[in-house]
Protein backbone atom coordinates (compact mmCIF):
# COMPACT_ATOMS: atom_id res chain seq x y z
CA UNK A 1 0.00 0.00 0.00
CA UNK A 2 2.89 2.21 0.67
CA UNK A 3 4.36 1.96 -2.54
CA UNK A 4 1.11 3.15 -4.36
CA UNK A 5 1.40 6.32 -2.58
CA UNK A 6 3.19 9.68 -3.60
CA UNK A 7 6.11 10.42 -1.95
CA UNK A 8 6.41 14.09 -0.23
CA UNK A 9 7.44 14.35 3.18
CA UNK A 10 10.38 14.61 5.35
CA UNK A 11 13.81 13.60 5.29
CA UNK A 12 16.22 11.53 7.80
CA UNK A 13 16.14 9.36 10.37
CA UNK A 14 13.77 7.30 12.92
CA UNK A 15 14.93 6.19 15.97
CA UNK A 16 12.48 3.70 17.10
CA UNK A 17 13.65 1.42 20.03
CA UNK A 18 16.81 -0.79 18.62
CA UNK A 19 15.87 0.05 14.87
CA UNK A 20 17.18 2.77 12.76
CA UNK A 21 15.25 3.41 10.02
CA UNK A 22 16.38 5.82 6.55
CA UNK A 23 13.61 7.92 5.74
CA UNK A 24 13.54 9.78 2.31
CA UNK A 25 11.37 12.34 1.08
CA UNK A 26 8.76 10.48 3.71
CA UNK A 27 9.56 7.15 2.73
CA UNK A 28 10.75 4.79 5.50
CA UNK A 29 13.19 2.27 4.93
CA UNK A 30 14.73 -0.69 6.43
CA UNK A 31 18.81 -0.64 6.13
CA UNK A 32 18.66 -3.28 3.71
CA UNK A 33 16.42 -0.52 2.04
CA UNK A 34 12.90 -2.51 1.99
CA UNK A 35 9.74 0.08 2.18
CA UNK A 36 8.61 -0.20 5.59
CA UNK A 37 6.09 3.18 5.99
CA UNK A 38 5.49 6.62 5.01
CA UNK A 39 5.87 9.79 7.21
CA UNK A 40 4.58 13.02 6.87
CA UNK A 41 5.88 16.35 7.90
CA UNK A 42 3.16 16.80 10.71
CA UNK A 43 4.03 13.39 12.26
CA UNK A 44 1.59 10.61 10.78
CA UNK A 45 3.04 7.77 10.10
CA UNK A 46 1.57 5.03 7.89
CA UNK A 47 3.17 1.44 9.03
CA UNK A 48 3.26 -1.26 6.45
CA UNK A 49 5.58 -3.82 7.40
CA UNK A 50 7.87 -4.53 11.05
CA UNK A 51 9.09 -2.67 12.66
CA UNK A 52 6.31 -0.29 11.57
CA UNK A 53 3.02 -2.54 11.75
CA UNK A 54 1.48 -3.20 9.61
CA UNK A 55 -1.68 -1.19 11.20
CA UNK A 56 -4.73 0.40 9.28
CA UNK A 57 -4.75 4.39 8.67
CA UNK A 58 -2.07 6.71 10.20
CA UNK A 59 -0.61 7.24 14.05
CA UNK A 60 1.14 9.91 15.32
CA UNK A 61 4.56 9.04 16.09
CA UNK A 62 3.69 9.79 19.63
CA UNK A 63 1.81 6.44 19.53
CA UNK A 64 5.26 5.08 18.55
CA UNK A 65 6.94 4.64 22.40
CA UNK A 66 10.35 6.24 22.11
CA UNK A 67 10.12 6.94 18.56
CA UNK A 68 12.01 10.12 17.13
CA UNK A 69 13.11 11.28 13.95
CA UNK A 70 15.32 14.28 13.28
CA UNK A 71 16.32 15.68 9.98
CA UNK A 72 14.46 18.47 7.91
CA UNK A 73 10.52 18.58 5.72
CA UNK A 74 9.64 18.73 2.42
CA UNK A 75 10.50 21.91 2.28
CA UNK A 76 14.19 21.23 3.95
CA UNK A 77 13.24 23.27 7.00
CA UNK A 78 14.66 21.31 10.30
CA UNK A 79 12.10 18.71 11.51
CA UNK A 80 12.34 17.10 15.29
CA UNK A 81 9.44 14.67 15.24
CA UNK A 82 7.92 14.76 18.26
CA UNK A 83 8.67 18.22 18.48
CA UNK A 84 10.05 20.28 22.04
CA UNK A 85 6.69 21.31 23.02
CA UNK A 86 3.55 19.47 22.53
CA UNK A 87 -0.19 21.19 22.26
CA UNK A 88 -3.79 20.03 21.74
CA UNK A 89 -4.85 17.62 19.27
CA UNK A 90 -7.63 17.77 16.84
CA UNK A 91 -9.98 19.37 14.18
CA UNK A 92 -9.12 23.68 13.34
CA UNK A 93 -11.42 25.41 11.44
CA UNK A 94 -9.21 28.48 10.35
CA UNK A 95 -11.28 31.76 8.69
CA UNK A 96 -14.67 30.04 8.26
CA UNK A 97 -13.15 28.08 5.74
CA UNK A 98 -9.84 26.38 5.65
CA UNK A 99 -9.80 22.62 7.50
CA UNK A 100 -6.75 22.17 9.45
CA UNK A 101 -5.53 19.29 11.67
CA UNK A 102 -4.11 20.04 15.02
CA UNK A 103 -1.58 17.00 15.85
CA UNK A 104 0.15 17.55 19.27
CA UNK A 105 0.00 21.41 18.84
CA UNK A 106 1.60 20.93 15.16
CA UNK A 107 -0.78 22.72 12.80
CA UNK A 108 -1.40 21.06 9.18
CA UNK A 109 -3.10 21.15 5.92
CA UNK A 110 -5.16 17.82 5.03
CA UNK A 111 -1.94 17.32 2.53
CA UNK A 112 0.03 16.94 5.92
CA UNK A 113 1.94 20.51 5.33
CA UNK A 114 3.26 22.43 8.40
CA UNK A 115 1.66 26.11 8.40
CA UNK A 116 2.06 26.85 12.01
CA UNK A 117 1.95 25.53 16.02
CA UNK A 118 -1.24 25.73 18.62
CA UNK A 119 -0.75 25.88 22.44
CA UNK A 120 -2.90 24.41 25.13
CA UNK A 121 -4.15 27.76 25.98
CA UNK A 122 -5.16 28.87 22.50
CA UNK A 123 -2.00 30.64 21.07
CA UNK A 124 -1.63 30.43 17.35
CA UNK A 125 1.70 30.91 15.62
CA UNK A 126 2.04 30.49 11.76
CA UNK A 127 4.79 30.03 9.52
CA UNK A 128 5.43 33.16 6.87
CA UNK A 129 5.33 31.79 3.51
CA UNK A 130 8.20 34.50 2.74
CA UNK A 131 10.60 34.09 5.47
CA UNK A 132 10.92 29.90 5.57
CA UNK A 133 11.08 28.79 8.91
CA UNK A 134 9.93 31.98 10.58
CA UNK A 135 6.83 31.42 13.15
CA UNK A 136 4.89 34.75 13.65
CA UNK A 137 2.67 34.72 16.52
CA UNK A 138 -0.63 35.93 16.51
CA UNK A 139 -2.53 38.36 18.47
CA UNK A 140 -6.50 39.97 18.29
CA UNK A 141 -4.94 42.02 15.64
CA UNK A 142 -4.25 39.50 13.24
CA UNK A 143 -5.86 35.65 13.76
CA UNK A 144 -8.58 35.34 12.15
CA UNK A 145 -11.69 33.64 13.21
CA UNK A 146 -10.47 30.09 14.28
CA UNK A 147 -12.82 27.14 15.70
CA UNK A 148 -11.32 24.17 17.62
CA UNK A 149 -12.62 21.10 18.48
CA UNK A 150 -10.27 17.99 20.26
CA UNK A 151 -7.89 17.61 23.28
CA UNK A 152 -5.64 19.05 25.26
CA UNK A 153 -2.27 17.61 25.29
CA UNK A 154 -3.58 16.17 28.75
CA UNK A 155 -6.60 14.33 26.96
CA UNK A 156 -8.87 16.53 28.23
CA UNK A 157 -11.77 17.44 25.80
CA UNK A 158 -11.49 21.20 24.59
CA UNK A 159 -13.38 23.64 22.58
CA UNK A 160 -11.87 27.17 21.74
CA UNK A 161 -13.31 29.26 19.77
CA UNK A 162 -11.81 33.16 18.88
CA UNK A 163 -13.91 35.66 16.71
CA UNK A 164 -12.65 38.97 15.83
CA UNK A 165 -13.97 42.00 17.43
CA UNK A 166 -16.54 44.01 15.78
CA UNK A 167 -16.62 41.73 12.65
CA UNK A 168 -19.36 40.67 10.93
CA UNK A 169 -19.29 36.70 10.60
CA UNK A 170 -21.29 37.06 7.18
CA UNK A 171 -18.97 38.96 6.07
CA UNK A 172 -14.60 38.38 4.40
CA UNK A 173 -11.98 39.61 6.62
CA UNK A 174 -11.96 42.45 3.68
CA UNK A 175 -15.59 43.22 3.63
CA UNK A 176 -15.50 44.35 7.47
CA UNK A 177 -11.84 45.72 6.98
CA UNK A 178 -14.06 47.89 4.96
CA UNK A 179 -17.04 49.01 6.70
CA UNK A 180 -14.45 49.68 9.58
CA UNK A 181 -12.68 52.08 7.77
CA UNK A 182 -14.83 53.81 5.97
CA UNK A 183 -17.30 54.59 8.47
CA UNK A 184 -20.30 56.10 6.35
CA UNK A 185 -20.52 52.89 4.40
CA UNK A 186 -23.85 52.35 5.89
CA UNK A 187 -25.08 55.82 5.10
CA UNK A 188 -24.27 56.07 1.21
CA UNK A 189 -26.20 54.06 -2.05
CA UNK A 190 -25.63 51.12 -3.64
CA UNK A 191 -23.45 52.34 -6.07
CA UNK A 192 -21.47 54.94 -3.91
CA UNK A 193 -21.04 51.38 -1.66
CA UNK A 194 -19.57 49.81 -4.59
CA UNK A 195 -17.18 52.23 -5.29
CA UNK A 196 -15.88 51.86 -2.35
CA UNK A 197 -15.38 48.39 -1.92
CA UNK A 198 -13.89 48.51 -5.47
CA UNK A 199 -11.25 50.44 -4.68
CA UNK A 200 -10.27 49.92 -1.41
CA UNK A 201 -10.10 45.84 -1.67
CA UNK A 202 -6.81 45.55 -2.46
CA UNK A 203 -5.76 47.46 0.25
CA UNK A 204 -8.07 45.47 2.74
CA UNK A 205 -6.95 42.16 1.17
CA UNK A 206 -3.34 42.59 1.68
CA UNK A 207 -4.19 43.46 5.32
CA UNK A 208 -2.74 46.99 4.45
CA UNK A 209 -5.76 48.61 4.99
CA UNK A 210 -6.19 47.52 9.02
CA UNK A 211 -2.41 48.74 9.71
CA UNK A 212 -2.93 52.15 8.63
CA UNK A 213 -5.86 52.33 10.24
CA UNK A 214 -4.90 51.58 13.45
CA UNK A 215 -1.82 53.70 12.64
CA UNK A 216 -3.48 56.82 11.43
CA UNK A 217 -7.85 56.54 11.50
CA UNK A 218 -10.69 56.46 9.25
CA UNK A 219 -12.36 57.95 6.59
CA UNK A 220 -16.02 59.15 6.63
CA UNK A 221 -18.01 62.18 5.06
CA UNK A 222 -18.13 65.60 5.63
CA UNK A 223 -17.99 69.56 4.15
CA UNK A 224 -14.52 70.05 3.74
CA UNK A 225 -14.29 71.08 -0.01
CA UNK A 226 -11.94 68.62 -0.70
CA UNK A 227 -10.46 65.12 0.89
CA UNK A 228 -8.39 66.03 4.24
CA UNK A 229 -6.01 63.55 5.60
CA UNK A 230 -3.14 65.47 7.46
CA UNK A 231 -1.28 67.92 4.50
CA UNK A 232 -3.95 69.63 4.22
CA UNK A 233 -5.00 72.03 7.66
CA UNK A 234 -4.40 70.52 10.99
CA UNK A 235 -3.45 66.83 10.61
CA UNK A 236 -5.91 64.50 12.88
CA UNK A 237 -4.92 61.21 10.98
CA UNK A 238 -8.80 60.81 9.56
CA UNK A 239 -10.10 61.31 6.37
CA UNK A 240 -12.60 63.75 5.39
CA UNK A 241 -14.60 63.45 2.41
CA UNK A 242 -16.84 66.20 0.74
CA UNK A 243 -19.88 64.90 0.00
CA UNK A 244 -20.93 66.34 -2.80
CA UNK A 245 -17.43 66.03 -4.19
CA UNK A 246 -17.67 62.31 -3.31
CA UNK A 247 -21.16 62.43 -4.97
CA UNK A 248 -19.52 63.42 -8.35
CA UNK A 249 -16.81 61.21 -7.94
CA UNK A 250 -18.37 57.97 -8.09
CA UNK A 251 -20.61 59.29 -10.85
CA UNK A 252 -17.44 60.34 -12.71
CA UNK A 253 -16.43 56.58 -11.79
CA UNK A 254 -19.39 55.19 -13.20
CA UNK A 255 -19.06 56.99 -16.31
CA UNK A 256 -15.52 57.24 -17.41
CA UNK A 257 -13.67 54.34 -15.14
CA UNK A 258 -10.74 55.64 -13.28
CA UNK A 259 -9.93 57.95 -15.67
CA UNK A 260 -11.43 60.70 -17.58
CA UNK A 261 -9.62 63.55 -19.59
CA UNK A 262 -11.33 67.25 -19.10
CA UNK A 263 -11.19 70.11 -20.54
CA UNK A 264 -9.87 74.11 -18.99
CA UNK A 265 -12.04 76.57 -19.95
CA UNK A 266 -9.94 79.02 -19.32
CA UNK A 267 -6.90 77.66 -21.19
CA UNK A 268 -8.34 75.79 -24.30
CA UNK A 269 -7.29 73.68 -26.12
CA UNK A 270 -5.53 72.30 -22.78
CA UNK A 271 -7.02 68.91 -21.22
CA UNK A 272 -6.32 67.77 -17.90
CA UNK A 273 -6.09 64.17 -16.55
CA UNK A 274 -7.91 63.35 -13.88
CA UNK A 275 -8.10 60.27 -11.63
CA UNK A 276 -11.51 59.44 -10.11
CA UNK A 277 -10.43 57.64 -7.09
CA UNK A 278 -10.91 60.64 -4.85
CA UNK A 279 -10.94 57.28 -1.60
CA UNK A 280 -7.92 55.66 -2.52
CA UNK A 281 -6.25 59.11 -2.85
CA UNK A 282 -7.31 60.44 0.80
CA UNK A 283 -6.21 56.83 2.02
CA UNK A 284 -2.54 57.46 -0.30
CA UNK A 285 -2.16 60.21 2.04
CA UNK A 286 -2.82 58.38 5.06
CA UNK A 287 -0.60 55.78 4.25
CA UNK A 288 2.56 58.05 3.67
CA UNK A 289 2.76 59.08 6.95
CA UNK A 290 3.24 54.98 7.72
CA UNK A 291 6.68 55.05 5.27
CA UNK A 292 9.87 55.07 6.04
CA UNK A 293 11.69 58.24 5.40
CA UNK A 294 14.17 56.58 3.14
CA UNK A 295 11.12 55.63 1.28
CA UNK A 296 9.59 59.40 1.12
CA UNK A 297 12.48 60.74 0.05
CA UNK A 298 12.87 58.26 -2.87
CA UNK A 299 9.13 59.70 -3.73
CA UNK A 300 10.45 63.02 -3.19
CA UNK A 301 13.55 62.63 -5.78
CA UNK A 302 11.23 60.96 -8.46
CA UNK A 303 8.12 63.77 -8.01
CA UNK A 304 11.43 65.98 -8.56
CA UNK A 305 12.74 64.12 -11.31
CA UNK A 306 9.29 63.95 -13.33
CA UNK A 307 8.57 67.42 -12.32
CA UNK A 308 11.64 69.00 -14.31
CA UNK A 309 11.22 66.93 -17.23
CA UNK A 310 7.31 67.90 -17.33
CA UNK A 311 8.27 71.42 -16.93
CA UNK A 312 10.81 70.80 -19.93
CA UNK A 313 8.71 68.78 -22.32
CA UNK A 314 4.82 70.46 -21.04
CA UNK A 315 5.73 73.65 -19.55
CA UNK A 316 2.54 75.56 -17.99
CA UNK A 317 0.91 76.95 -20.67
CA UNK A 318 0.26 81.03 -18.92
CA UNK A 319 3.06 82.30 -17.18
CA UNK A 320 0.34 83.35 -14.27
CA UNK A 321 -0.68 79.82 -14.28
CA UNK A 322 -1.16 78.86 -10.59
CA UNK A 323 -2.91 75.56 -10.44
CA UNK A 324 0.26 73.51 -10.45
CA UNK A 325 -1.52 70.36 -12.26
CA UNK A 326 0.56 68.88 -16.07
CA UNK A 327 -1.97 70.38 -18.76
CA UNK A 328 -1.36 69.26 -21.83
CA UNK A 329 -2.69 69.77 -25.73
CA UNK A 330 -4.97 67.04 -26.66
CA UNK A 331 -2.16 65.64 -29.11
CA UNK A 332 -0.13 65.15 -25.98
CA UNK A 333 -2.13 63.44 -23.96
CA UNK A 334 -0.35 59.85 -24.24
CA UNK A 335 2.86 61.60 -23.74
CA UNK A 336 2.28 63.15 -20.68
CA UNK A 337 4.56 62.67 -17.60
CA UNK A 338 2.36 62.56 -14.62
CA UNK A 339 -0.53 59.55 -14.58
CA UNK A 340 -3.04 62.39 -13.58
CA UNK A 341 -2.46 66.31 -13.72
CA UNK A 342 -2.91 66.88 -10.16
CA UNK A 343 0.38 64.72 -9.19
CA UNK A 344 2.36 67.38 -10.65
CA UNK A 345 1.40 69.68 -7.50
CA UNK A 346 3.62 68.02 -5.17
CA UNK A 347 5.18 64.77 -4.00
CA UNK A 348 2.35 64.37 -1.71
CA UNK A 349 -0.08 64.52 -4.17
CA UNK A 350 2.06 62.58 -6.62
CA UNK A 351 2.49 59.88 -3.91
CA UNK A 352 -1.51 60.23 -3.34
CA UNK A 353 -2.48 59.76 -6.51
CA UNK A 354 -0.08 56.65 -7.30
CA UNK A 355 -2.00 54.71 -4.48
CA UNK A 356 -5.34 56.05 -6.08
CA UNK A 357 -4.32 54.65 -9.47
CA UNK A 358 -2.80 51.31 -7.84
CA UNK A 359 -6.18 50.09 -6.27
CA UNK A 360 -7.57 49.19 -9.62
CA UNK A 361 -6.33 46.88 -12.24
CA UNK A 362 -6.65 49.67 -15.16
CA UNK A 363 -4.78 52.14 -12.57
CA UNK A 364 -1.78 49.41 -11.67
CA UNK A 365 -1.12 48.65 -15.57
CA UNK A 366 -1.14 52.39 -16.46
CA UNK A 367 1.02 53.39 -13.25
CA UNK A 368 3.59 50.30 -14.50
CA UNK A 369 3.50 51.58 -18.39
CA UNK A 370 3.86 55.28 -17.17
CA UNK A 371 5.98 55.36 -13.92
CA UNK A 372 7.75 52.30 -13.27
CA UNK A 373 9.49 53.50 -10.49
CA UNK A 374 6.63 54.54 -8.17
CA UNK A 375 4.86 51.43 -9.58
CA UNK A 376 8.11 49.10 -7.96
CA UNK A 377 7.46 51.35 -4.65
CA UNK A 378 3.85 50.18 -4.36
CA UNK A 379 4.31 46.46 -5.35
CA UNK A 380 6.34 46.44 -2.00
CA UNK A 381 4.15 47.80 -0.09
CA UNK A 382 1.12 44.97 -1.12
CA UNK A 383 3.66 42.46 -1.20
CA UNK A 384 7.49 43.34 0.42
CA UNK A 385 5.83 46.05 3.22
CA UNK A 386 9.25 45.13 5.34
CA UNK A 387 11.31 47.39 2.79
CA UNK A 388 9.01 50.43 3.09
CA UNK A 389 6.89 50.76 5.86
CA UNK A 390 8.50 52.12 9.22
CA UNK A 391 9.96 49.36 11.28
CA UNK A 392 7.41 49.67 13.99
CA UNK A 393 4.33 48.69 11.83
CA UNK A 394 6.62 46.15 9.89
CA UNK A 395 6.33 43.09 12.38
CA UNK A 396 2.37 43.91 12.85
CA UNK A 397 2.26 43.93 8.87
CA UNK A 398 4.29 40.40 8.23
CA UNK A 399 2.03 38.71 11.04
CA UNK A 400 -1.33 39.88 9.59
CA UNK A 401 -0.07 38.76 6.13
CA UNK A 402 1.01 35.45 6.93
CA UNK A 403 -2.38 35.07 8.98
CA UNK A 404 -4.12 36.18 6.01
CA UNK A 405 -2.40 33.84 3.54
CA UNK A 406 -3.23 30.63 5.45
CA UNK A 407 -6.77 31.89 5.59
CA UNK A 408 -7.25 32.40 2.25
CA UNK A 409 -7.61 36.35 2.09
CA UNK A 410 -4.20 36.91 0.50
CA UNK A 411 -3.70 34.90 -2.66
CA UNK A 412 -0.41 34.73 -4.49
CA UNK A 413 -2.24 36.89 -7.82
CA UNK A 414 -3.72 39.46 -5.43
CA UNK A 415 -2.32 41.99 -7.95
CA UNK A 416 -4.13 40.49 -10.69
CA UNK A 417 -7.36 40.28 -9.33
């Protein structure tokens, strides 16, 4: 029976009583080299012939007296079978949705893969998916709902249960990311509810969203005559949206997409471009006061950068010309250096704008075809946040991720979605 079965488990050796067995790539083997078993990386073992068995189905090798095996998994990370602490045994229901099995605290896909370690009293730590071998434990901030049913590593019966606070359980992880964040959600139409879910998911999905919140505040509606979020008056960390300007927004949205190309009255033939991701813009500004400042002054030197060639190539067409926004003539348009007029005002608004145009797919491939170099800047930040973020969210950030990958919120194509 073993022999029918795929091989993909651990490497080295079981010590088990007088016998020591040779086990390759979860195959066990005699040293004459006859199949004996199959082990896995979370410590089943299948038992086909002596000194393994035979038996039906799959023990632990904690049901092996004295057994241990030491050498590294499948994915050649070190491996002490059983391990130096032991933990509750049983069924984990991780997110709502992903089945888990809890073996003696060691936490495993169905496929028998490692993905993290459970304690008696509840603790979850996972392994990062990046960082091979690294455990990150979890706190309120970052596990995910989790249901556990089985036994202590006494035998006594347990049930634990953990459920995120304020979270709707009909809802994703990014759904109530959200509604916690933008805080009017509930007081705005279908389609103005749309928008923003459209173009705040990816931020919510990569578990970006949460951080900054927690870091800087929300967003909600107001009479502000334009989106405030700390450069502009008296910084509170919140965004401020005008209504009405919000209104128009997600009409603009509905109309043109993301983008939309308008005219200046009082300079024709000159056309602006305009972004209409007025949300992911207030958030941009939120979330640049959570950078490192090696990081903002690399945005700096590029807004510079693009700001003299601009001035060069699509100089302002009135020398009392105040507005500070790239107008171009329509036969320019696809030349032009900015991705939207306004980012020519500043870096902030540069920066802003960049995290506007990244929350959609349209925005990202037009940010990567027109500004490579800011586009880099904000692939790390969805999927490298270590190399830009300041170093006291960075730990937060990698724990939430790696939470969020083994419970499905985080896929590997999240920037293709």
């Amino acid at each position: 029976m073993v022999e029918t079965l795929k091989a993909r488990g651990p490497t080295g050796f079981i010590q088990f009583g007088p016998h020591y067995l040779t086990v390759d790539h979860g195959r066990i083997f005699r040293p004459d080299m006859s199949l004996v078993g199959l082990l896995h990386d979370d410590g089943l073992i299948q038992g086909a012939a002596d000194p393994l068995g035979p038996w039906p189905g799959l023990k632990t090798i904690e049901e092996l007296p004295g057994a241990q095996f030491k050498g590294i998994d499948s994915l050649g990370l070190q491996l002490h079978l059983p391990g130096p602490a032991s933990g509750p045994t049983g069924g984990l229901l991780y997110n709502k949705k992903v089945s888990l099995n809890v073996i003696f605290g060691r936490i495993a896909t169905q496929d028998h893969r490692r993905v993290g370690e459970m304690a008696d009293d509840g603790t979850i730590s996972v392994y990062d998916q990046r960082f091979p071998g690294v455990l990150r434990r979890l706190d309120e901030n970052s596990q995910l709902s989790t249901t556990f049913q089985g036994i202590k590593s006494n035998g006594t019966p347990w049930q634990h249960e953990f459920t995120r606070s304020i979270h709707r359980t009909d809802k994703t992880y990014w759904e109530n990311e959200v509604m916690r964040y933008f805080e009017d959600i509930e007081r705005v139409n279908q389609a103005q509810r749309l928008y923003v879910f459209d173009t705040l998911r990816l931020y919510a999905m990569a578990g970006l969203l949460q951080v900054v919140r927690k870091q800087e505040g929300v967003a909600g509606l107001g009479n502000v005559k334009h989106g405030a979020a700390g450069v502009t008056g008296v910084r509170s960390g919140n965004v401020t949206l005008d209504r009405v300007e919000f209104e128009n927004e997600v009409g603009w949205y509905k109309k043109f997409g993301a983008f939309m190309h308008i005219p200046i009255t009082a300079l024709r033939p000159y056309i602006e471009s305009r972004l209409n991701l007025v949300v992911a813009h207030e958030y941009g500004h939120q979330l640049e006061f959570c950078l490192s400042q090696a990081v903002q002054e690399k945005i700096t030197e590029l807004h510079q950068r693009r700001l003299r060639t601009a001035d060069r190539l699509h100089p302002p067409p009135a020398s009392d010309f105040e507005d500070g926004a790239e107008l171009l003539l329509p036969q320019h348009l696809e030349e032009r250096i900015f991705i939207s007029g306004y980012s020519r005002t500043s870096w902030h608004e540069y920066w802003a704008e960049a995290v506007g145009a990244f929350a959609v797919p349209v925005g990202r491939a037009e940010l990567r075809k027109r500004d490579p170099e800011v586009y880099q800047i904000m692939c790390d930040v969805i999927l490298r946040p270590e190399q830009v973020l300041r170093v006291n969210l960075q730990e937060a950030m990698l724990s939430l991720q790696a939470s969020l990958r083994l419970g499905g919120e985080m896929p590997d194509n999240i920037l293709e979605m």
